[in-house]
N, C-alpha and C. Protein backbone atom coordinates (compact mmCIF):
# COMPACT_ATOMS: atom_id res chain seq x y z
N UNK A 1 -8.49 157.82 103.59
CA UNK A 1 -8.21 156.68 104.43
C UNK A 1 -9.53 156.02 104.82
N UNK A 2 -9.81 154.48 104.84
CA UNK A 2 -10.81 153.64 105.02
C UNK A 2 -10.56 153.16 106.20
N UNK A 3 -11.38 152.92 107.50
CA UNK A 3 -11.67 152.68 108.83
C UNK A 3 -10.59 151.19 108.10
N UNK A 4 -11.21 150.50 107.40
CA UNK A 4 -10.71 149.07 107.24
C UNK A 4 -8.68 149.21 106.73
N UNK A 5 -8.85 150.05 106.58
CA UNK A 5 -6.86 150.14 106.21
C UNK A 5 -6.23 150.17 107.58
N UNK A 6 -7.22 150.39 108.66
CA UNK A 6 -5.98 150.55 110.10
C UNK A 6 -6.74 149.29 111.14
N UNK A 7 -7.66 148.79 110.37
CA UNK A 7 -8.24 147.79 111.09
C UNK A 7 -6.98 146.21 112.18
N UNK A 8 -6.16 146.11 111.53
CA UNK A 8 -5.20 145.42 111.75
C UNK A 8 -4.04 146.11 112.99
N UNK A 9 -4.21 147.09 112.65
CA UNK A 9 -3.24 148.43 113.85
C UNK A 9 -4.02 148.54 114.97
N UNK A 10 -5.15 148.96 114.78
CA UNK A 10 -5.96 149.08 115.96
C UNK A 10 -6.74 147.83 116.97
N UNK A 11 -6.47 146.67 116.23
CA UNK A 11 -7.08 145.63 116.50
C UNK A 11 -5.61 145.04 117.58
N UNK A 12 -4.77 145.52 117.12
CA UNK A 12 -3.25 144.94 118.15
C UNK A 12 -3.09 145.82 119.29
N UNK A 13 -3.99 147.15 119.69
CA UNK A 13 -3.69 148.10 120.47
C UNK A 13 -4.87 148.31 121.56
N UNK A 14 -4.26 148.69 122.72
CA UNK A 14 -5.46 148.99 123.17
C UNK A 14 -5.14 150.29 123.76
N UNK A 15 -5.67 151.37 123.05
CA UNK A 15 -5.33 152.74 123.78
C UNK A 15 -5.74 153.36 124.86
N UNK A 16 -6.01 152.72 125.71
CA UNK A 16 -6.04 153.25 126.94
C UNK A 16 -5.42 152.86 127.88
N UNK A 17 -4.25 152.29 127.16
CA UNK A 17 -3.09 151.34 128.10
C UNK A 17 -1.65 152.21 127.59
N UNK A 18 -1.87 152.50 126.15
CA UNK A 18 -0.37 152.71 125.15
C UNK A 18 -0.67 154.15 124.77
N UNK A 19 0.30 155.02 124.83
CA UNK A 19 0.32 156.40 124.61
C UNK A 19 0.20 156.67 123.21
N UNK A 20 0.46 155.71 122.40
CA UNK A 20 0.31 155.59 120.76
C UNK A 20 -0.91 156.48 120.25
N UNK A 21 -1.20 156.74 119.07
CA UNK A 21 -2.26 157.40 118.58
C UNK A 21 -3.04 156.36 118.06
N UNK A 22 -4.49 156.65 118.55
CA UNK A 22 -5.52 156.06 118.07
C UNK A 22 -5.99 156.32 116.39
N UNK A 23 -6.66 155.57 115.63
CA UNK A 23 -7.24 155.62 114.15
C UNK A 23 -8.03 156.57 113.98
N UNK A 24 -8.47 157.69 112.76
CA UNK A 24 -8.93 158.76 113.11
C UNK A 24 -8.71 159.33 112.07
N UNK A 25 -10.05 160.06 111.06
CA UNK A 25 -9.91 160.18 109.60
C UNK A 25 -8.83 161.18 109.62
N UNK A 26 -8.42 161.65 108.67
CA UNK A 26 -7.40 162.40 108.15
C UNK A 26 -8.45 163.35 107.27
N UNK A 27 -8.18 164.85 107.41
CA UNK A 27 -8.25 165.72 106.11
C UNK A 27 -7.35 164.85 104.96
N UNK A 28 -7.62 165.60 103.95
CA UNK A 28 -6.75 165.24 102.45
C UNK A 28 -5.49 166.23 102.76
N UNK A 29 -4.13 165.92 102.51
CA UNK A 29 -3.42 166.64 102.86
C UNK A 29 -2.74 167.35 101.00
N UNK A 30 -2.22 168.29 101.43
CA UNK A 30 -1.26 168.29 99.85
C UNK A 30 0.07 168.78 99.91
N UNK A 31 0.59 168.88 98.92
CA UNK A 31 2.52 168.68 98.98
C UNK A 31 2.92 167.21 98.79
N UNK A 32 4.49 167.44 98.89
CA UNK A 32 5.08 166.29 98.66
C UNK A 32 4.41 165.25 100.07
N UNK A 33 4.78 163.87 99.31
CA UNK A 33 4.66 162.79 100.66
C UNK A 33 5.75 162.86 101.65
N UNK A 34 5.26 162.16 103.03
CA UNK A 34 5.93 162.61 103.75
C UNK A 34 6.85 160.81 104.08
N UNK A 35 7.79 160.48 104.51
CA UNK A 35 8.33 159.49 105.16
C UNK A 35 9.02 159.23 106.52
N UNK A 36 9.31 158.23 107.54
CA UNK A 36 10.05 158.55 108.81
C UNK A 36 9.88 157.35 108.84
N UNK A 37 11.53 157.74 109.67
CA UNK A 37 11.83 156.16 110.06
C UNK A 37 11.93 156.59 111.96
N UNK A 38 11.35 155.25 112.32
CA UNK A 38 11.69 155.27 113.99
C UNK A 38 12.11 154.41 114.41
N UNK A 39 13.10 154.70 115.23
CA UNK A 39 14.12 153.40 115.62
C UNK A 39 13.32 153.17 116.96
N UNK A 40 13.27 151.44 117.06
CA UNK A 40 12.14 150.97 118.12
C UNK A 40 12.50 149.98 118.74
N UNK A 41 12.96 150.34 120.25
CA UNK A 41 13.94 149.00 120.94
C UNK A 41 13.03 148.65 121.74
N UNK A 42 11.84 147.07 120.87
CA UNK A 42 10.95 146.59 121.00
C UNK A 42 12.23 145.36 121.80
N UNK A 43 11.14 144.20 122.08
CA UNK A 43 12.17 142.79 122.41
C UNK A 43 13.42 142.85 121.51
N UNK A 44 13.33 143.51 120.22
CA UNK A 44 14.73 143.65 119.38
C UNK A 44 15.01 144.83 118.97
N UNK A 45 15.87 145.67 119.12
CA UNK A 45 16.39 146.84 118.05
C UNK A 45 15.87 146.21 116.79
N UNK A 46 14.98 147.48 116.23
CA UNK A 46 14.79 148.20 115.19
C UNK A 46 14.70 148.84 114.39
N UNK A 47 14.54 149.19 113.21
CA UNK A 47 14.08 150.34 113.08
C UNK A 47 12.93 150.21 111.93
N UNK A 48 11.78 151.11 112.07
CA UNK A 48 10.43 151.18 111.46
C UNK A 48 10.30 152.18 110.28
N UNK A 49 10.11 151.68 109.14
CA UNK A 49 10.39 152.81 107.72
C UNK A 49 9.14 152.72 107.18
N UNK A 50 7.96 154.28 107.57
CA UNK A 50 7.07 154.51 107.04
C UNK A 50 6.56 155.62 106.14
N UNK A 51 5.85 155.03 104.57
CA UNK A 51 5.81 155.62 103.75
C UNK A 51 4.37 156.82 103.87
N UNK A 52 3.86 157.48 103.23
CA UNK A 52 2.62 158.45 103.56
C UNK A 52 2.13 157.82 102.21
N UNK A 53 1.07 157.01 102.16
CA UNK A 53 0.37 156.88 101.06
C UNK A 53 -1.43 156.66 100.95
N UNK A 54 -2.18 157.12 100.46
CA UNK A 54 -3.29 157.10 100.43
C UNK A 54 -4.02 157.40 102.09
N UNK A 55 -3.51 158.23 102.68
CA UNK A 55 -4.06 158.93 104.24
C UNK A 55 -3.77 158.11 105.02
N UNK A 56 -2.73 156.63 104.96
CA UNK A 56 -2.10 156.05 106.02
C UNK A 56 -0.61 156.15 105.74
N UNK A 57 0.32 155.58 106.67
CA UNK A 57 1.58 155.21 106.67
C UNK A 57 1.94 153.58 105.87
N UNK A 58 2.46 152.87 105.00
CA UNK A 58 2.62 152.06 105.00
C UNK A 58 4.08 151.85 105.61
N UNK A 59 3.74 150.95 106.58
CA UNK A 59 4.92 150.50 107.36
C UNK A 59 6.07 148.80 106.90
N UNK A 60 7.19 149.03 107.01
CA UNK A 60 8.22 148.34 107.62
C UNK A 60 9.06 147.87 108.28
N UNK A 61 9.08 146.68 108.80
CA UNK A 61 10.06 147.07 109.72
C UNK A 61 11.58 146.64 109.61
N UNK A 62 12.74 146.94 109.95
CA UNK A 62 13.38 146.79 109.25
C UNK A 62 15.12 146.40 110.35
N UNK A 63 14.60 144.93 110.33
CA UNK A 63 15.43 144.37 111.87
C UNK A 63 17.33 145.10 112.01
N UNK A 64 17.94 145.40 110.60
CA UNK A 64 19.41 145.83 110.52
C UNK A 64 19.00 147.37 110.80
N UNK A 65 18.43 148.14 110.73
CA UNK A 65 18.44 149.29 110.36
C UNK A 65 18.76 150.03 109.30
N UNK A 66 18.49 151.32 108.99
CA UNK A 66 18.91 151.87 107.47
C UNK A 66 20.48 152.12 107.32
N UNK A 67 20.89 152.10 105.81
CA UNK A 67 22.27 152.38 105.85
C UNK A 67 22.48 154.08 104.74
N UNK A 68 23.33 154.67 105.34
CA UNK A 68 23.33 155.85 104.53
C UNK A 68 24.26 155.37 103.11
N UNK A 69 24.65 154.19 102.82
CA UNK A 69 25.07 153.35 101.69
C UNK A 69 23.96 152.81 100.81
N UNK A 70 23.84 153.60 99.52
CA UNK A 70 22.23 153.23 98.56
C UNK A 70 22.92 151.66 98.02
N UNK A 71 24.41 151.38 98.06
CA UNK A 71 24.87 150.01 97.49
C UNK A 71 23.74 148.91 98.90
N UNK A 72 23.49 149.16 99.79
CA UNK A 72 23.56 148.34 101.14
C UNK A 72 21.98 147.45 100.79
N UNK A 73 22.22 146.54 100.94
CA UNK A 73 20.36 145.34 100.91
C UNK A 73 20.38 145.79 102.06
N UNK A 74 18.81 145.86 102.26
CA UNK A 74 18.41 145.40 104.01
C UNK A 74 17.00 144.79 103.86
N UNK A 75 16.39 143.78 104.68
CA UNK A 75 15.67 143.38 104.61
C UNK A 75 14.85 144.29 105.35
N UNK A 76 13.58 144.35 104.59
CA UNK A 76 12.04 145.13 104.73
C UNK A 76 10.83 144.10 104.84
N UNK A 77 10.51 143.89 106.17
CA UNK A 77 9.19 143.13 106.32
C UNK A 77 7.91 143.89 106.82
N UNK A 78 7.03 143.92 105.26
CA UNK A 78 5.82 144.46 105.80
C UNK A 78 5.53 144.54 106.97
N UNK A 79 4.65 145.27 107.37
CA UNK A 79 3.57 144.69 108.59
C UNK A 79 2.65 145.92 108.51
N UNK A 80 1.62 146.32 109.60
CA UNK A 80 0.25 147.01 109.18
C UNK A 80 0.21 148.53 108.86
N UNK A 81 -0.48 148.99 108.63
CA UNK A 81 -0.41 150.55 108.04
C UNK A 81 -0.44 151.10 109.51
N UNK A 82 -0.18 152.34 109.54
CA UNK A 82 -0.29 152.93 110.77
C UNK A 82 -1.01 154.36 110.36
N UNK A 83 -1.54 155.05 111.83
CA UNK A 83 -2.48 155.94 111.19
C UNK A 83 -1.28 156.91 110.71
N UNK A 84 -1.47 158.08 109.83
CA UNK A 84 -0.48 159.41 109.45
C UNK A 84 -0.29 160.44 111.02
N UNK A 85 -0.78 160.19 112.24
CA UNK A 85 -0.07 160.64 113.19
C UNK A 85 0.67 159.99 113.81
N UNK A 86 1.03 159.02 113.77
CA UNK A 86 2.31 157.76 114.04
C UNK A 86 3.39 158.43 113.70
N UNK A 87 3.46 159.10 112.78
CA UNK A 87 4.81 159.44 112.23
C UNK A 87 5.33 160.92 112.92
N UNK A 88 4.66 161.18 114.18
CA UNK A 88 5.45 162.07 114.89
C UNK A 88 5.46 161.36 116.19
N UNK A 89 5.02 160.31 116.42
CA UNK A 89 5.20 159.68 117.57
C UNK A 89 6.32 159.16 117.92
N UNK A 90 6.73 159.68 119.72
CA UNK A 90 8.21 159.09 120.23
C UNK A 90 7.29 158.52 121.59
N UNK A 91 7.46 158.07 122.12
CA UNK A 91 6.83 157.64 123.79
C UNK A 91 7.49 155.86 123.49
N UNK A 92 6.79 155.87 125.05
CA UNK A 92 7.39 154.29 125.63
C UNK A 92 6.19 153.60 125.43
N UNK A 93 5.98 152.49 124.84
CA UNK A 93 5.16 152.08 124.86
C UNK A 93 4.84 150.88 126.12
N UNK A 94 4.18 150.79 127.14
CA UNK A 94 4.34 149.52 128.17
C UNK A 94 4.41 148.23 127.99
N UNK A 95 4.84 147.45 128.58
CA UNK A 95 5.51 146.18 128.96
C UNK A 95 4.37 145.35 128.71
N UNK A 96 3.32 144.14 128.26
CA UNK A 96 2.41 143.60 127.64
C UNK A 96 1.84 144.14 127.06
N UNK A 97 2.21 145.43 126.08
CA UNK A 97 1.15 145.76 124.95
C UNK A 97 2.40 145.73 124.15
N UNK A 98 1.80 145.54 122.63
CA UNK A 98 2.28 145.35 121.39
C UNK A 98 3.06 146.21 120.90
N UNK A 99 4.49 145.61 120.71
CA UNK A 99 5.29 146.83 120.81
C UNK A 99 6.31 147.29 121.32
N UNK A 100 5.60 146.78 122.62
CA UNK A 100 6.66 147.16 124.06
C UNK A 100 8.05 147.86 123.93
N UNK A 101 8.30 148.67 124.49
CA UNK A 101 9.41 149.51 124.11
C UNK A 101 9.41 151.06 123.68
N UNK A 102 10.82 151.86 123.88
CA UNK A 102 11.31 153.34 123.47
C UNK A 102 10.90 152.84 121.89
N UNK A 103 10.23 154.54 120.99
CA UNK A 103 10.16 154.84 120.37
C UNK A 103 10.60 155.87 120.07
N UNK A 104 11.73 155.97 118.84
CA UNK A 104 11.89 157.69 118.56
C UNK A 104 12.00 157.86 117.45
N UNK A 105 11.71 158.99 116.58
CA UNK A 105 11.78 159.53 115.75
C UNK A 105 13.30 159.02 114.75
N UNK A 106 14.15 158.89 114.39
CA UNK A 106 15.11 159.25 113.81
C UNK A 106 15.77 159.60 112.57
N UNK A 107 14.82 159.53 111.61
CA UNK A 107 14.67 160.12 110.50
C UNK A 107 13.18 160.44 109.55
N UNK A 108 13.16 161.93 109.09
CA UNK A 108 11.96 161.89 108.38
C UNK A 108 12.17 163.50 107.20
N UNK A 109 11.44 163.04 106.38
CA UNK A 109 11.50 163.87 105.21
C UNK A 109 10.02 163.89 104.47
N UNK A 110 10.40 164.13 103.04
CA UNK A 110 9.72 163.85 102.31
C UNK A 110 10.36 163.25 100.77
N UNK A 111 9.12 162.10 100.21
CA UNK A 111 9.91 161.24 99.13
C UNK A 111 8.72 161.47 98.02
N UNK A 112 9.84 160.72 97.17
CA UNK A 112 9.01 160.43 95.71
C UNK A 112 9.30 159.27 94.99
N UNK A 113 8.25 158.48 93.97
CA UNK A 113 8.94 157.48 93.39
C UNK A 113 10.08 158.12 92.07
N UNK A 114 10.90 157.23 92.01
CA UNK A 114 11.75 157.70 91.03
C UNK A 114 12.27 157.01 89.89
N UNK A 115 11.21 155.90 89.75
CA UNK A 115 11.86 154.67 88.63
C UNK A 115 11.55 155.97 87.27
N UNK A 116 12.69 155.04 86.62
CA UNK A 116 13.31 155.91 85.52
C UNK A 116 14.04 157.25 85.44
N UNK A 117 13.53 157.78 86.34
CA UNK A 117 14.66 159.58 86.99
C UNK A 117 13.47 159.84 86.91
N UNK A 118 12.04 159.51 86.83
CA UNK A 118 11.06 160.70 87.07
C UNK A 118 10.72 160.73 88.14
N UNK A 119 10.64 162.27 89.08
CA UNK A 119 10.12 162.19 90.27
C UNK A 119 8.85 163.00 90.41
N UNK A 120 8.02 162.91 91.29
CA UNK A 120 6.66 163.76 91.79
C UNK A 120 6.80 164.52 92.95
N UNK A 121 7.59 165.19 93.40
CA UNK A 121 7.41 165.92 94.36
C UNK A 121 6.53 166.67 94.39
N UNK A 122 6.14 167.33 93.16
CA UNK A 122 5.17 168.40 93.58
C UNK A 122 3.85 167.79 93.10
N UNK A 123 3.57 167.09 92.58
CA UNK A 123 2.33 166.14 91.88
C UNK A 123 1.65 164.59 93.00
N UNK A 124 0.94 165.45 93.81
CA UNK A 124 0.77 164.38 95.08
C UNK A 124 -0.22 163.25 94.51
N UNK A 125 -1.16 163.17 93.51
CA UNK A 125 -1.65 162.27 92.74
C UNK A 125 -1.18 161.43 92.04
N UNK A 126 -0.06 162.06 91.15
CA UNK A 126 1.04 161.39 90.74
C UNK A 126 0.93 160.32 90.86
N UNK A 127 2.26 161.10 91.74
CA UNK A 127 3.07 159.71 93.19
C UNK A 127 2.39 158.89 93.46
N UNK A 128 1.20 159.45 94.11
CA UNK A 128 0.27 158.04 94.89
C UNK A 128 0.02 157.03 93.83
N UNK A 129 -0.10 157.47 92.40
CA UNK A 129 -0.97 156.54 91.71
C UNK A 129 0.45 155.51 91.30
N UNK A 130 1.60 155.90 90.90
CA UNK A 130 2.58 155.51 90.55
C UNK A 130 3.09 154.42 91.66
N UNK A 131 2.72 154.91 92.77
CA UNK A 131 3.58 154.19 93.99
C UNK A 131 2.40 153.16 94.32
N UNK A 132 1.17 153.06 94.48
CA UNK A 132 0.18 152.34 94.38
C UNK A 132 0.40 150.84 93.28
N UNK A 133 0.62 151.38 91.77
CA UNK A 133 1.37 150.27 91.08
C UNK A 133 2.89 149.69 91.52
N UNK A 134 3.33 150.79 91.78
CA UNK A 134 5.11 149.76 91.83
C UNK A 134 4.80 148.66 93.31
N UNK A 135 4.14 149.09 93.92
CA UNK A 135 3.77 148.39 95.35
C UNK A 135 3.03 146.83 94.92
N UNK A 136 1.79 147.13 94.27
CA UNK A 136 1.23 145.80 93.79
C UNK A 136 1.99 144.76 92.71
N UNK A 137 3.16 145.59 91.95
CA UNK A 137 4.31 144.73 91.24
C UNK A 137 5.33 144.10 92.18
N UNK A 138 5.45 144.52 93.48
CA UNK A 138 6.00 144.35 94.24
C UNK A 138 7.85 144.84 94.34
N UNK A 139 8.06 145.90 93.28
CA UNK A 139 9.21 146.50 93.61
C UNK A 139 9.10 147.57 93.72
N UNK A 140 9.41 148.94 94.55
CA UNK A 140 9.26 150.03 94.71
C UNK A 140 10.42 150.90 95.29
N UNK A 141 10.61 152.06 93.88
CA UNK A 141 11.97 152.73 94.07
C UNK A 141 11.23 154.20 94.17
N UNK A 142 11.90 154.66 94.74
CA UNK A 142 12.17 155.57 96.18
C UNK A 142 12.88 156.86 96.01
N UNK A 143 13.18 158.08 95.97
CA UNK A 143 14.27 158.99 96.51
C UNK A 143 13.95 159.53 97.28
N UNK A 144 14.40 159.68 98.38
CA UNK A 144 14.25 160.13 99.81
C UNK A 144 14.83 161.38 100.08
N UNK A 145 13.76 162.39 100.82
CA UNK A 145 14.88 163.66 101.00
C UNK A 145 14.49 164.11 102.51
N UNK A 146 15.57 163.44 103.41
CA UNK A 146 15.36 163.39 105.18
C UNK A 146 16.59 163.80 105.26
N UNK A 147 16.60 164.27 106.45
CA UNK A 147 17.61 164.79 107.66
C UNK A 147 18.87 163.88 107.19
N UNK A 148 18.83 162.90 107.19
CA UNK A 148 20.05 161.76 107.15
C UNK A 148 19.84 160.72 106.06
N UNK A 149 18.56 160.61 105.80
CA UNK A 149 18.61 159.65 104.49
C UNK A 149 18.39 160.42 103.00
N UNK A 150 19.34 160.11 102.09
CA UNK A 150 18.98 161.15 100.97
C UNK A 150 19.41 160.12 99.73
């Protein structure tokens, strides 16, 4: 992870106001990637679907919420990476900071890409390198193995 990948996260926060986790290198981790979604009743119900890729989270947010229906569209709008301890974060975040609002956990696992039926679970280079391209093509398929999303 590069100081400049959370530059945009940390630049919207000010942590000594918001219980959130501050930016902060990461060891190299190994195993499968990890994913979580947190439902976030910011000015709007949400919910936030973040991937583990290259020592950050790439985040979405995702205004309908997830559907346990793989037929179901939902719209996914980028927005900034978050650091890889975000993804155990539940707290309130206060009332004029970014965000504002209950945060909780409500789903998390671990994923792999799966275009064509091939998956990487156990090949963490893999994945990254695979999911790194499907991302810059701009379509990226997924199998998810969480509590509730599968």
């Amino acid at each position: 992870m590069t100081k400049r990948a959370l530059q945009k996260y940390a630049a919207k926060r000010k942590f000594t106001r918001t219980p959130e986790p501050a930016p902060k290198p990461r060891s190299r981790r190994s195993g499968p990637l990890l994913f979580v979604v947190q439902k976030h009743a910011a000015r709007r119900l949400h919910y936030d679907f973040r991937l583990e890729l290259d020592g950050v989270l790439k985040s979405w947010a995702v205004p309908k919420g997830p559907s346990l229906d793989p037929a179901d569209k939902r719209l996914a709008v980028e927005v900034e990476d978050h650091p890889y301890d975000y993804a155990s974060f539940e707290g309130f975040i206060p009332e004029k900071q970014y965000g504002a609002g209950n945060v909780i956990v409500w789903d998390c696992g671990v994923y792999s890409p799966d275009e064509d039926g091939r998956y990487a679970f156990d090949d963490r280079r893999e994945a990254e390198a695979r999911l790194r391209e499907e991302i810059a093509k701009g379509k990226l398929s997924i199998l998810l193995r969480g509590e509730k999303l599968k």
